[in-house]
PDB file of N, CA and C in Angstrom:
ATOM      1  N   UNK A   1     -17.463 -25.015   4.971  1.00  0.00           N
ATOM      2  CA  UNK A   1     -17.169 -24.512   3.652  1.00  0.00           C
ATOM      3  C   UNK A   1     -16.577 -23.101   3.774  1.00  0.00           C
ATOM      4  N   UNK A   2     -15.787 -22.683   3.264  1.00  0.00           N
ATOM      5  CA  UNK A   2     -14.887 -21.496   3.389  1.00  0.00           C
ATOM      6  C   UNK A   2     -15.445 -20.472   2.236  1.00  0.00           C
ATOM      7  N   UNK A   3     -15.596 -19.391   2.941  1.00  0.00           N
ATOM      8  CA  UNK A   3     -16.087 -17.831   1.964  1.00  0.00           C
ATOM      9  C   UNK A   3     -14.832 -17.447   1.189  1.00  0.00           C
ATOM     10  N   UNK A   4     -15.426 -17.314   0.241  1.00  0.00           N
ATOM     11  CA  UNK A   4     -14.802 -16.740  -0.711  1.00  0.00           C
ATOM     12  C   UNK A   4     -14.424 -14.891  -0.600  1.00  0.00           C
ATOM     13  N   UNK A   5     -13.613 -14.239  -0.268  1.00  0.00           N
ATOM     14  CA  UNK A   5     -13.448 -13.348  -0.028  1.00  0.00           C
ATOM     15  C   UNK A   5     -13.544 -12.400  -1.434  1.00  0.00           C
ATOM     16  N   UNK A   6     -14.387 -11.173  -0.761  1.00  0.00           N
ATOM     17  CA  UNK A   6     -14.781 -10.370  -2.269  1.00  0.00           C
ATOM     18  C   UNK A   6     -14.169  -9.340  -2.235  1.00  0.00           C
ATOM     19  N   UNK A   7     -13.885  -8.620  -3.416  1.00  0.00           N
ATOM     20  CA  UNK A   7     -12.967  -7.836  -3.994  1.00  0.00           C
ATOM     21  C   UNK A   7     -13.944  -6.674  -4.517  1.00  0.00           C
ATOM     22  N   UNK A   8     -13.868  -5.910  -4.337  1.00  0.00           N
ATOM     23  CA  UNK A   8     -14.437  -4.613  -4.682  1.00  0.00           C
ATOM     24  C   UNK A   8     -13.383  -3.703  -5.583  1.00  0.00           C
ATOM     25  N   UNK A   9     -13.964  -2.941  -6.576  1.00  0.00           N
ATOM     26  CA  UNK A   9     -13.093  -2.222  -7.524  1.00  0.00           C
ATOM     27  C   UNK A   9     -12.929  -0.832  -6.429  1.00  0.00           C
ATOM     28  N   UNK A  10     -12.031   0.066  -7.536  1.00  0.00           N
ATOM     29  CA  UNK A  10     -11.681   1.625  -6.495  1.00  0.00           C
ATOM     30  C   UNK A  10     -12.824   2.355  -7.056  1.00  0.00           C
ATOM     31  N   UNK A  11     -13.779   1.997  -7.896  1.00  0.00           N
ATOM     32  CA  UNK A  11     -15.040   2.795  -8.459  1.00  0.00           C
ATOM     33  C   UNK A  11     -15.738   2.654  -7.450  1.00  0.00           C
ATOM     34  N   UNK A  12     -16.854   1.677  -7.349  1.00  0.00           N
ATOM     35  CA  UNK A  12     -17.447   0.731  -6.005  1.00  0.00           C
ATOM     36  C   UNK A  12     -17.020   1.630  -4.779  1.00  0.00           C
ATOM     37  N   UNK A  13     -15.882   1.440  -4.132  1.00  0.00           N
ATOM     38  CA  UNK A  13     -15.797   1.974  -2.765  1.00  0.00           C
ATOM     39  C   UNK A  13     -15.747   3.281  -3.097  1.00  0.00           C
ATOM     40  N   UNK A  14     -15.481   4.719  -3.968  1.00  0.00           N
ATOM     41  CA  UNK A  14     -15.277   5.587  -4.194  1.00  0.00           C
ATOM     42  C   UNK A  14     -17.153   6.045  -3.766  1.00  0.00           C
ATOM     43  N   UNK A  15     -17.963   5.265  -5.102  1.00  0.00           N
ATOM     44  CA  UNK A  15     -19.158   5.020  -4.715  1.00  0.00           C
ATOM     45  C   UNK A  15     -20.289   5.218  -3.094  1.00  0.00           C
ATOM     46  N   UNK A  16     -19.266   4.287  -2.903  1.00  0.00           N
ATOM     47  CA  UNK A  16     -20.201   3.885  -1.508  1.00  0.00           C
ATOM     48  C   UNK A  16     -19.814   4.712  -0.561  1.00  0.00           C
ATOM     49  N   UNK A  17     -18.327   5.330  -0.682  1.00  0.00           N
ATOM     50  CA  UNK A  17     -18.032   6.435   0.321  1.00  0.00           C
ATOM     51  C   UNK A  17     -18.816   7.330  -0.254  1.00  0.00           C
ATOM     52  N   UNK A  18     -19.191   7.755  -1.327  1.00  0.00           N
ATOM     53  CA  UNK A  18     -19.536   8.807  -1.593  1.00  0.00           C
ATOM     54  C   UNK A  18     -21.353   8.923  -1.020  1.00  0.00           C
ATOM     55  N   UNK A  19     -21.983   7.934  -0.747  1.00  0.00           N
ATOM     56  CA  UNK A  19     -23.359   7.524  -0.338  1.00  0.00           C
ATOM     57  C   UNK A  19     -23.290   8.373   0.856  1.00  0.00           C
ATOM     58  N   UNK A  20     -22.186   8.153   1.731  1.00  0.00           N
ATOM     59  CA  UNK A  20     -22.126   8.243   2.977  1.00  0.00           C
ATOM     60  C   UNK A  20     -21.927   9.821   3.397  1.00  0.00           C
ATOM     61  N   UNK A  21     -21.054  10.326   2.573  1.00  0.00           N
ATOM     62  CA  UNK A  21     -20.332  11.382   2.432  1.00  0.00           C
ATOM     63  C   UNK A  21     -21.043  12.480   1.974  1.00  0.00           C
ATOM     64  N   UNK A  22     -22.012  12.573   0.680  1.00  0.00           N
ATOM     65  CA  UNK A  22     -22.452  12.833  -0.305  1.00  0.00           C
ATOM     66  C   UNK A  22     -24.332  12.904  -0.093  1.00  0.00           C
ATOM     67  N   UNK A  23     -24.075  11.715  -0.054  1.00  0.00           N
ATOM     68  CA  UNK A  23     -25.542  11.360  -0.023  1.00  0.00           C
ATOM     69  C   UNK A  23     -26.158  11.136   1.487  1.00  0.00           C
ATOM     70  N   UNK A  24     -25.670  11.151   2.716  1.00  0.00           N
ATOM     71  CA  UNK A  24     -25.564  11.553   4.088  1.00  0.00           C
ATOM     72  C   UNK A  24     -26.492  10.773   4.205  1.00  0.00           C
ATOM     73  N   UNK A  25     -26.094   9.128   4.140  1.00  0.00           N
ATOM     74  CA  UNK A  25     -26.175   8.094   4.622  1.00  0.00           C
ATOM     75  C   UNK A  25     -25.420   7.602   5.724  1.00  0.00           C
ATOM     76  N   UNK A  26     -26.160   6.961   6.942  1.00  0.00           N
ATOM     77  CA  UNK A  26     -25.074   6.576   7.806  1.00  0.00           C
ATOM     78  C   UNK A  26     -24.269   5.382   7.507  1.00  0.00           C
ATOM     79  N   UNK A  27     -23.614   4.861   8.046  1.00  0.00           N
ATOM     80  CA  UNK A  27     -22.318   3.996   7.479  1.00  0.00           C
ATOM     81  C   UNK A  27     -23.376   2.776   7.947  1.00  0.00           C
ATOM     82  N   UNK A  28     -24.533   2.664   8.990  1.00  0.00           N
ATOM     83  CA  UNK A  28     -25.410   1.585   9.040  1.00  0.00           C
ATOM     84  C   UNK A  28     -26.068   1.250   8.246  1.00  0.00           C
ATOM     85  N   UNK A  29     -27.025   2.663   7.629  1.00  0.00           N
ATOM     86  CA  UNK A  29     -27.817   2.443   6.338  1.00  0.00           C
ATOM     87  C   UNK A  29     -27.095   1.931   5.030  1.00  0.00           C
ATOM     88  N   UNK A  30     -25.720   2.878   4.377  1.00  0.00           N
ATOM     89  CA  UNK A  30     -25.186   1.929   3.404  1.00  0.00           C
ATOM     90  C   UNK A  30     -25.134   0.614   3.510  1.00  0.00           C
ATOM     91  N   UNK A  31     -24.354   0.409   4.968  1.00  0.00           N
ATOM     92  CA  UNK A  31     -23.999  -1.029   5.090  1.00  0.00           C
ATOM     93  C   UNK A  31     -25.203  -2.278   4.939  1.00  0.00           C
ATOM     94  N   UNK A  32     -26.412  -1.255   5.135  1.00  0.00           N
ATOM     95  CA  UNK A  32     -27.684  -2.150   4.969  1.00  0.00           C
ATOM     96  C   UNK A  32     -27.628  -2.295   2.778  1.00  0.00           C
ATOM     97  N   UNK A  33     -27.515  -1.306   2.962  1.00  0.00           N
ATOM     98  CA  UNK A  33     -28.149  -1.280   1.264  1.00  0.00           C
ATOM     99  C   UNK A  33     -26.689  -2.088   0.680  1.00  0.00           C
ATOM    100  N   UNK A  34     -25.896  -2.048   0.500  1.00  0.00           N
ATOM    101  CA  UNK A  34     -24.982  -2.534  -0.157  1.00  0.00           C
ATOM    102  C   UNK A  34     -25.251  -3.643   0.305  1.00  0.00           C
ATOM    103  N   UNK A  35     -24.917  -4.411   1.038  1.00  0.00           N
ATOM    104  CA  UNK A  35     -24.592  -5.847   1.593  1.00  0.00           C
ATOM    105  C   UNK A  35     -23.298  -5.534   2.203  1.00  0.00           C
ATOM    106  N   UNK A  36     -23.002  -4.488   3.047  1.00  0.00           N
ATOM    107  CA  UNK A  36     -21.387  -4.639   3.170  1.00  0.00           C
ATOM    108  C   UNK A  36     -21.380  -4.578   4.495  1.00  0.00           C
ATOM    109  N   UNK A  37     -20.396  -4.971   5.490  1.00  0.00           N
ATOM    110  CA  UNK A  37     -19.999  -4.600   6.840  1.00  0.00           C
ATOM    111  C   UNK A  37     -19.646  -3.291   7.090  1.00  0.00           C
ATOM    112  N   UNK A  38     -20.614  -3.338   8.081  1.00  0.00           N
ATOM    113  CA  UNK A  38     -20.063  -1.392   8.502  1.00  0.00           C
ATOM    114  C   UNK A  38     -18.629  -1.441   8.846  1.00  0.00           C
ATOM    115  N   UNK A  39     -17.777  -2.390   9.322  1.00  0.00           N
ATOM    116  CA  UNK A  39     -16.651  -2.120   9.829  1.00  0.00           C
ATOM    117  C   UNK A  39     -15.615  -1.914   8.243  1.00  0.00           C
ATOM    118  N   UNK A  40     -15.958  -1.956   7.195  1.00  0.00           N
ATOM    119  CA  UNK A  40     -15.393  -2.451   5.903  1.00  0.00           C
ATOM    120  C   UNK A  40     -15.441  -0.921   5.598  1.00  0.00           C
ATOM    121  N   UNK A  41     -16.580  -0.465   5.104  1.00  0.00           N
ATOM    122  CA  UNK A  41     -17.274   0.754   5.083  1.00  0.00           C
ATOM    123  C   UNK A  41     -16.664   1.704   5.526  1.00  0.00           C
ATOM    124  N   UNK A  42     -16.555   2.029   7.110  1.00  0.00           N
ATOM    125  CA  UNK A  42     -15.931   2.814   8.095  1.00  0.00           C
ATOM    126  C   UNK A  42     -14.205   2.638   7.608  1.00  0.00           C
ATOM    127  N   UNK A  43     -13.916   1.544   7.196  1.00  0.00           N
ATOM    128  CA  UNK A  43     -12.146   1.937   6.802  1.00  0.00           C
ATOM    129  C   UNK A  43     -12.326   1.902   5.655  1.00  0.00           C
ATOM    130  N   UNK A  44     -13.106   2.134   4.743  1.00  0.00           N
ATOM    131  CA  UNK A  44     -12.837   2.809   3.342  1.00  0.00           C
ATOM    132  C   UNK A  44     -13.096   4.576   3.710  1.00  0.00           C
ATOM    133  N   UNK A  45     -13.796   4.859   4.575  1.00  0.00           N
ATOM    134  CA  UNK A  45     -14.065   5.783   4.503  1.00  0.00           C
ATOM    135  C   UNK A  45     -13.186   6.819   5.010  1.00  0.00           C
ATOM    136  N   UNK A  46     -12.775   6.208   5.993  1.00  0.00           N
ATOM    137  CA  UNK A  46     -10.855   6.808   6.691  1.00  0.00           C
ATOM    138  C   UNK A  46     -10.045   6.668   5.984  1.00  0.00           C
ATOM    139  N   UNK A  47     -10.098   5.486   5.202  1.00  0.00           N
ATOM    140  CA  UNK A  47      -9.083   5.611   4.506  1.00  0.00           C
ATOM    141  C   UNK A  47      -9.540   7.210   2.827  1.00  0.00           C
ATOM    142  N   UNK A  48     -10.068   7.433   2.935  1.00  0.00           N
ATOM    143  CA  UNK A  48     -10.538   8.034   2.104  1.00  0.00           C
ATOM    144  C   UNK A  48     -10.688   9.234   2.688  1.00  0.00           C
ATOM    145  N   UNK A  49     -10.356   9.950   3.759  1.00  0.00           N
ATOM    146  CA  UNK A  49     -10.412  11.106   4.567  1.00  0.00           C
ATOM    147  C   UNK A  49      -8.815  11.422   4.268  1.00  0.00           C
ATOM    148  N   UNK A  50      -8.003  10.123   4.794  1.00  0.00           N
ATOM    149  CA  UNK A  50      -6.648  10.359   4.862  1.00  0.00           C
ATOM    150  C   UNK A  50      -5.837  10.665   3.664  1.00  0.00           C
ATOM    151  N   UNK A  51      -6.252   9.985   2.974  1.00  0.00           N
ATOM    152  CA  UNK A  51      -5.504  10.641   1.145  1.00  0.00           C
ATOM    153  C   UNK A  51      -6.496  10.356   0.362  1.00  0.00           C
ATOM    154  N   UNK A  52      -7.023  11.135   0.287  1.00  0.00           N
ATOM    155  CA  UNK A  52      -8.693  11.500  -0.870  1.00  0.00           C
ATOM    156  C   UNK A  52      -7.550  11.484  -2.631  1.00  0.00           C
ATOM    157  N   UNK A  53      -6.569  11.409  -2.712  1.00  0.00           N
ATOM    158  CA  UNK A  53      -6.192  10.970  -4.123  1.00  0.00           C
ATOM    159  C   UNK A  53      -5.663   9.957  -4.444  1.00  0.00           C
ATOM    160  N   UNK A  54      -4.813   9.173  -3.733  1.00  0.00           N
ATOM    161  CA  UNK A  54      -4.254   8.082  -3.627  1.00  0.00           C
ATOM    162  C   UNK A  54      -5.127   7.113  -2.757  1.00  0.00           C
ATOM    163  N   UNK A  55      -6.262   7.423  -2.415  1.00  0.00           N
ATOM    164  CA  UNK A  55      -6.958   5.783  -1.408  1.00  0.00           C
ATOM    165  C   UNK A  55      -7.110   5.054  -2.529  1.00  0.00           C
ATOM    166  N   UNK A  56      -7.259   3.368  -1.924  1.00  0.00           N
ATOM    167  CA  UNK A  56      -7.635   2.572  -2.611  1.00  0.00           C
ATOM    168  C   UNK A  56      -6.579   2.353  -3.723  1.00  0.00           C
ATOM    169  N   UNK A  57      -5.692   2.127  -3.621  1.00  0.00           N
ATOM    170  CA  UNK A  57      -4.326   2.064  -4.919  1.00  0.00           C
ATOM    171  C   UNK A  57      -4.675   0.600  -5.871  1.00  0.00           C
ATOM    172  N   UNK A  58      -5.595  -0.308  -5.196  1.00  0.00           N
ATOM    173  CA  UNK A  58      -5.846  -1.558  -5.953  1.00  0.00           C
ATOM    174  C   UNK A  58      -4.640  -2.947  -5.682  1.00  0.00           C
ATOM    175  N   UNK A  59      -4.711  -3.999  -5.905  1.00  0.00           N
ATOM    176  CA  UNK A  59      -4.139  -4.865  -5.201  1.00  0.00           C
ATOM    177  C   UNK A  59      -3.017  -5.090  -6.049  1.00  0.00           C
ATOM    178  N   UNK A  60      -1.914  -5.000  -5.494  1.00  0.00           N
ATOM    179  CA  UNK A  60      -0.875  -5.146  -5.916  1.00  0.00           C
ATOM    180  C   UNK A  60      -0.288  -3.776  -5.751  1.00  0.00           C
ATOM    181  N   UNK A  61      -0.439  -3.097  -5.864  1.00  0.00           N
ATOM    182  CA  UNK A  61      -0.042  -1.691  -6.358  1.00  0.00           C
ATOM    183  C   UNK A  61       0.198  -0.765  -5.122  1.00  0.00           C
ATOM    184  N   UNK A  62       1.010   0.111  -5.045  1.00  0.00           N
ATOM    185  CA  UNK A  62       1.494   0.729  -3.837  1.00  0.00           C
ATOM    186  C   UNK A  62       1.411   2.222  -4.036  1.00  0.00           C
ATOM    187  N   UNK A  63       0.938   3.008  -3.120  1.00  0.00           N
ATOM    188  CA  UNK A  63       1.010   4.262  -3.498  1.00  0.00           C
ATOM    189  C   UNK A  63       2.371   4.835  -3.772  1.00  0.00           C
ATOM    190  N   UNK A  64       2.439   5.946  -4.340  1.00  0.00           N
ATOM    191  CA  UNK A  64       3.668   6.361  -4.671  1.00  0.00           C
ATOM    192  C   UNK A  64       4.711   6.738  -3.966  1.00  0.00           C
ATOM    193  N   UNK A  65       4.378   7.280  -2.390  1.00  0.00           N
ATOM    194  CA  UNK A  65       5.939   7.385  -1.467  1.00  0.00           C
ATOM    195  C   UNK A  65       5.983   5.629  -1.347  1.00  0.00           C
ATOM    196  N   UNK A  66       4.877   4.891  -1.315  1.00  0.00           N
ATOM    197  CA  UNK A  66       5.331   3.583  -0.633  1.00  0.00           C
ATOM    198  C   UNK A  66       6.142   2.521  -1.600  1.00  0.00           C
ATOM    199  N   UNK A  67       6.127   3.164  -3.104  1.00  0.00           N
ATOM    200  CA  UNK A  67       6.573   2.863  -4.088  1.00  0.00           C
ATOM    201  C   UNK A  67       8.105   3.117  -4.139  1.00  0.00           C
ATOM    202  N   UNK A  68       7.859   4.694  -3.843  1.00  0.00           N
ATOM    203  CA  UNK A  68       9.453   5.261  -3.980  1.00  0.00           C
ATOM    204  C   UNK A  68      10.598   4.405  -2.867  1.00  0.00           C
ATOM    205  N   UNK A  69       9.700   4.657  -1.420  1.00  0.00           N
ATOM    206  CA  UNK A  69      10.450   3.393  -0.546  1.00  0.00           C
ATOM    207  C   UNK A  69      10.954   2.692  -0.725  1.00  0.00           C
ATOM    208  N   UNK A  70      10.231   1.808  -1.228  1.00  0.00           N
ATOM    209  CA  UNK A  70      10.414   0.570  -1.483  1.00  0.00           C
ATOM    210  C   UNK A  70      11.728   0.492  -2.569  1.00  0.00           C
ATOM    211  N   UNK A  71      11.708   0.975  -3.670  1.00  0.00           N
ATOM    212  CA  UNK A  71      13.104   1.476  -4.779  1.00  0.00           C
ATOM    213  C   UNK A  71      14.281   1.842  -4.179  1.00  0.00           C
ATOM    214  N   UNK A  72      13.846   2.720  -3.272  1.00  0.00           N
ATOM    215  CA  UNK A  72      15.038   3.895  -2.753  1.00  0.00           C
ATOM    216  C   UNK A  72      15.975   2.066  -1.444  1.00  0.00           C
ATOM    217  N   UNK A  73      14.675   1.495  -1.136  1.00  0.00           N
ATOM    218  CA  UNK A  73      15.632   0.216   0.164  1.00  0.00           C
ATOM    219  C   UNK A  73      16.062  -0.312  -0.808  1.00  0.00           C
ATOM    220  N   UNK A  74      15.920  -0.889  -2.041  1.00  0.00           N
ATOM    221  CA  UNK A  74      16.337  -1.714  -2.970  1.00  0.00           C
ATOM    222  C   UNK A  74      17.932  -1.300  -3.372  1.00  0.00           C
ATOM    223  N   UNK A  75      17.669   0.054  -4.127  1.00  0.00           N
ATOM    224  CA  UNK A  75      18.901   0.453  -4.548  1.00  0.00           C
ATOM    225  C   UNK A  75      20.043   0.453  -3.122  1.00  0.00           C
ATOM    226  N   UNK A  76      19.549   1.302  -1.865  1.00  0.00           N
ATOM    227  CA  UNK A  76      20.463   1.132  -0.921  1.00  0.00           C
ATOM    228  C   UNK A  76      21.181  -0.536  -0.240  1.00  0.00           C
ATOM    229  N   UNK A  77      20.000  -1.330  -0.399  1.00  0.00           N
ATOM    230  CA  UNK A  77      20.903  -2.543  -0.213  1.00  0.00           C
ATOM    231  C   UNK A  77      22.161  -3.178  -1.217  1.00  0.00           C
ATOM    232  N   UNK A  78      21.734  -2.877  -2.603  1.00  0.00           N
ATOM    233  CA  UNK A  78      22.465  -2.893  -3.869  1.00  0.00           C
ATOM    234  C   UNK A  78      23.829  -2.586  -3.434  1.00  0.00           C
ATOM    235  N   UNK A  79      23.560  -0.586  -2.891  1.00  0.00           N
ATOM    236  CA  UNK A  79      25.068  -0.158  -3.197  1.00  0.00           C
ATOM    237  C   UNK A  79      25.896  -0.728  -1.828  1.00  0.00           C
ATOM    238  N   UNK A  80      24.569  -1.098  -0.619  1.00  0.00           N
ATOM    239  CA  UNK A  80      25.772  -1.726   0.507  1.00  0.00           C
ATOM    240  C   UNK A  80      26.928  -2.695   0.185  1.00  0.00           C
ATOM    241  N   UNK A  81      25.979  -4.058  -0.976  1.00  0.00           N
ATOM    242  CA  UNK A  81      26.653  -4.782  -1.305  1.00  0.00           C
ATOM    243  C   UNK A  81      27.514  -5.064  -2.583  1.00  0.00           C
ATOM    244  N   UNK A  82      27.846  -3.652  -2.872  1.00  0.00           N
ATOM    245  CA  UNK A  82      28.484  -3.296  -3.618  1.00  0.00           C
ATOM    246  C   UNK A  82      30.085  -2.747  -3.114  1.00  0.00           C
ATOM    247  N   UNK A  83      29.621  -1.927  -1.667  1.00  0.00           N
ATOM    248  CA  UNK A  83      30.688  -1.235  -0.799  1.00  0.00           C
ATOM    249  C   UNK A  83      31.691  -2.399  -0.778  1.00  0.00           C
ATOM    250  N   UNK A  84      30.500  -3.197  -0.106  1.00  0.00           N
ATOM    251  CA  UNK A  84      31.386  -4.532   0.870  1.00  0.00           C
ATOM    252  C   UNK A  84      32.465  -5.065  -0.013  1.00  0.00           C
ATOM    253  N   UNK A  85      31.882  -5.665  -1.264  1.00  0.00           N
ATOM    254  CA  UNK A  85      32.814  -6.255  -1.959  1.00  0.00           C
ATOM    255  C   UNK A  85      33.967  -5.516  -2.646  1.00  0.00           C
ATOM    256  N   UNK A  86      33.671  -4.118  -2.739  1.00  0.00           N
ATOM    257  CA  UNK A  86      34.430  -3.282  -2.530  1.00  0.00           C
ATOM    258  C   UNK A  86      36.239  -3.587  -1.568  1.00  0.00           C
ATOM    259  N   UNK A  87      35.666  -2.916  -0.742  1.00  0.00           N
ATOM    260  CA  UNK A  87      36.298  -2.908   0.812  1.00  0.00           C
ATOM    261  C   UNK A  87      37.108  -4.312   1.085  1.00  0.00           C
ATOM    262  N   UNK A  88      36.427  -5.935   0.675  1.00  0.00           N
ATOM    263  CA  UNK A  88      36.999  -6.926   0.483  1.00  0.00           C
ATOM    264  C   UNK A  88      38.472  -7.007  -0.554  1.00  0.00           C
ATOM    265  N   UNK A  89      38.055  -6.532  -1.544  1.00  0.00           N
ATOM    266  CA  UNK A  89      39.050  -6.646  -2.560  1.00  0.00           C
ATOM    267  C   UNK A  89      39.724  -5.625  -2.473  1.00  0.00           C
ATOM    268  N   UNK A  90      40.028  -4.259  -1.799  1.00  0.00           N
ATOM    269  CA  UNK A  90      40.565  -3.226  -1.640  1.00  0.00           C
ATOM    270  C   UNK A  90      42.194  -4.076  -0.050  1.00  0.00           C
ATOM    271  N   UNK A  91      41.184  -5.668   0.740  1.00  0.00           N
ATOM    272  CA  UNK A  91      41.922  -5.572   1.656  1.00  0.00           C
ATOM    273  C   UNK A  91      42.879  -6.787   0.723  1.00  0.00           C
ATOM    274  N   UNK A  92      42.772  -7.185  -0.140  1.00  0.00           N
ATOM    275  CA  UNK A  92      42.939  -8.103  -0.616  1.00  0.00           C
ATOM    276  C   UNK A  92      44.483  -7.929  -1.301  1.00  0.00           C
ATOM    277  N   UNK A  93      44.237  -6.723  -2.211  1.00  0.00           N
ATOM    278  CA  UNK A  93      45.001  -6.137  -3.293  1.00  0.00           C
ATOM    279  C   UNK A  93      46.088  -4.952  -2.329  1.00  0.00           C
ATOM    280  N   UNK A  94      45.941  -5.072  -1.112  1.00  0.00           N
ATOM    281  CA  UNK A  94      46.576  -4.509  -0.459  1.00  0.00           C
ATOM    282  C   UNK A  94      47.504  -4.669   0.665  1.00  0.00           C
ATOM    283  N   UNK A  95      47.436  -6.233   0.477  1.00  0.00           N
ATOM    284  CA  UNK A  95      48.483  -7.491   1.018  1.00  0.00           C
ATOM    285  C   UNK A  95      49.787  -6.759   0.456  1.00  0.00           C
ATOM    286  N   UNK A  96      50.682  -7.294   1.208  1.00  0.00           N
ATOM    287  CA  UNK A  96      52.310  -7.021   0.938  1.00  0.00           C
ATOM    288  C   UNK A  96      52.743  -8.459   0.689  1.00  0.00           C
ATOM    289  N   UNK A  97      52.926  -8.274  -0.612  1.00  0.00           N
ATOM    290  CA  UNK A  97      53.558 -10.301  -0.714  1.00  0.00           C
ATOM    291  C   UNK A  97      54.789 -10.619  -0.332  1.00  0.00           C
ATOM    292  N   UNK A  98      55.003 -11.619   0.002  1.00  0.00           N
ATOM    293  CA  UNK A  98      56.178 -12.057   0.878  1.00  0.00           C
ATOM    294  C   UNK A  98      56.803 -12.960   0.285  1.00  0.00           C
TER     295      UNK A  98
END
């Protein structure tokens, strides 16, 4: 029978880092009291060292350089294929008819 994989809100892990952090629990003891895997725990908690405003962005959702990225490849593939067809019809209209 296959587990159902659980989803935790950005309150919850904010929470539980904060047990650890805060409340100077080891990442064994939370992991006891919550029900959670220390290894789960330990990368919320890095991840929560590394950008303490943006961790945890929620599913779907991308932090904001990874956002901007993502826009900024979009538009640049756009204007490539914009050049091209460009450059096509530039060789086109620039035939010498015979």
């Amino acid at each position: 029978m296959a587990r159902k994989r659980r989803s935790f809100s950005r309150e919850f892990k904010l929470e539980a880092v904060g047990l650890m952090t805060d409340g100077g629990l080891s990442i064994a003891q939370a992991s006891r009291d919550l029900g959670i895997r220390e290894s789960v725990l330990g990368r919320w908690k890095k991840q929560m060292a590394e950008d303490p405003v943006e961790a945890f962005p929620g599913k779907g959702h991308l932090k904001s350089q990874d956002d901007e990225l993502r826009r900024l490849r979009r538009e640049n593939e756009i204007l490539r294929q914009e050049r091209d067809i460009l450059k096509k019809a530039v060789g086109i209209f620039s035939r010498v008819p015979q």
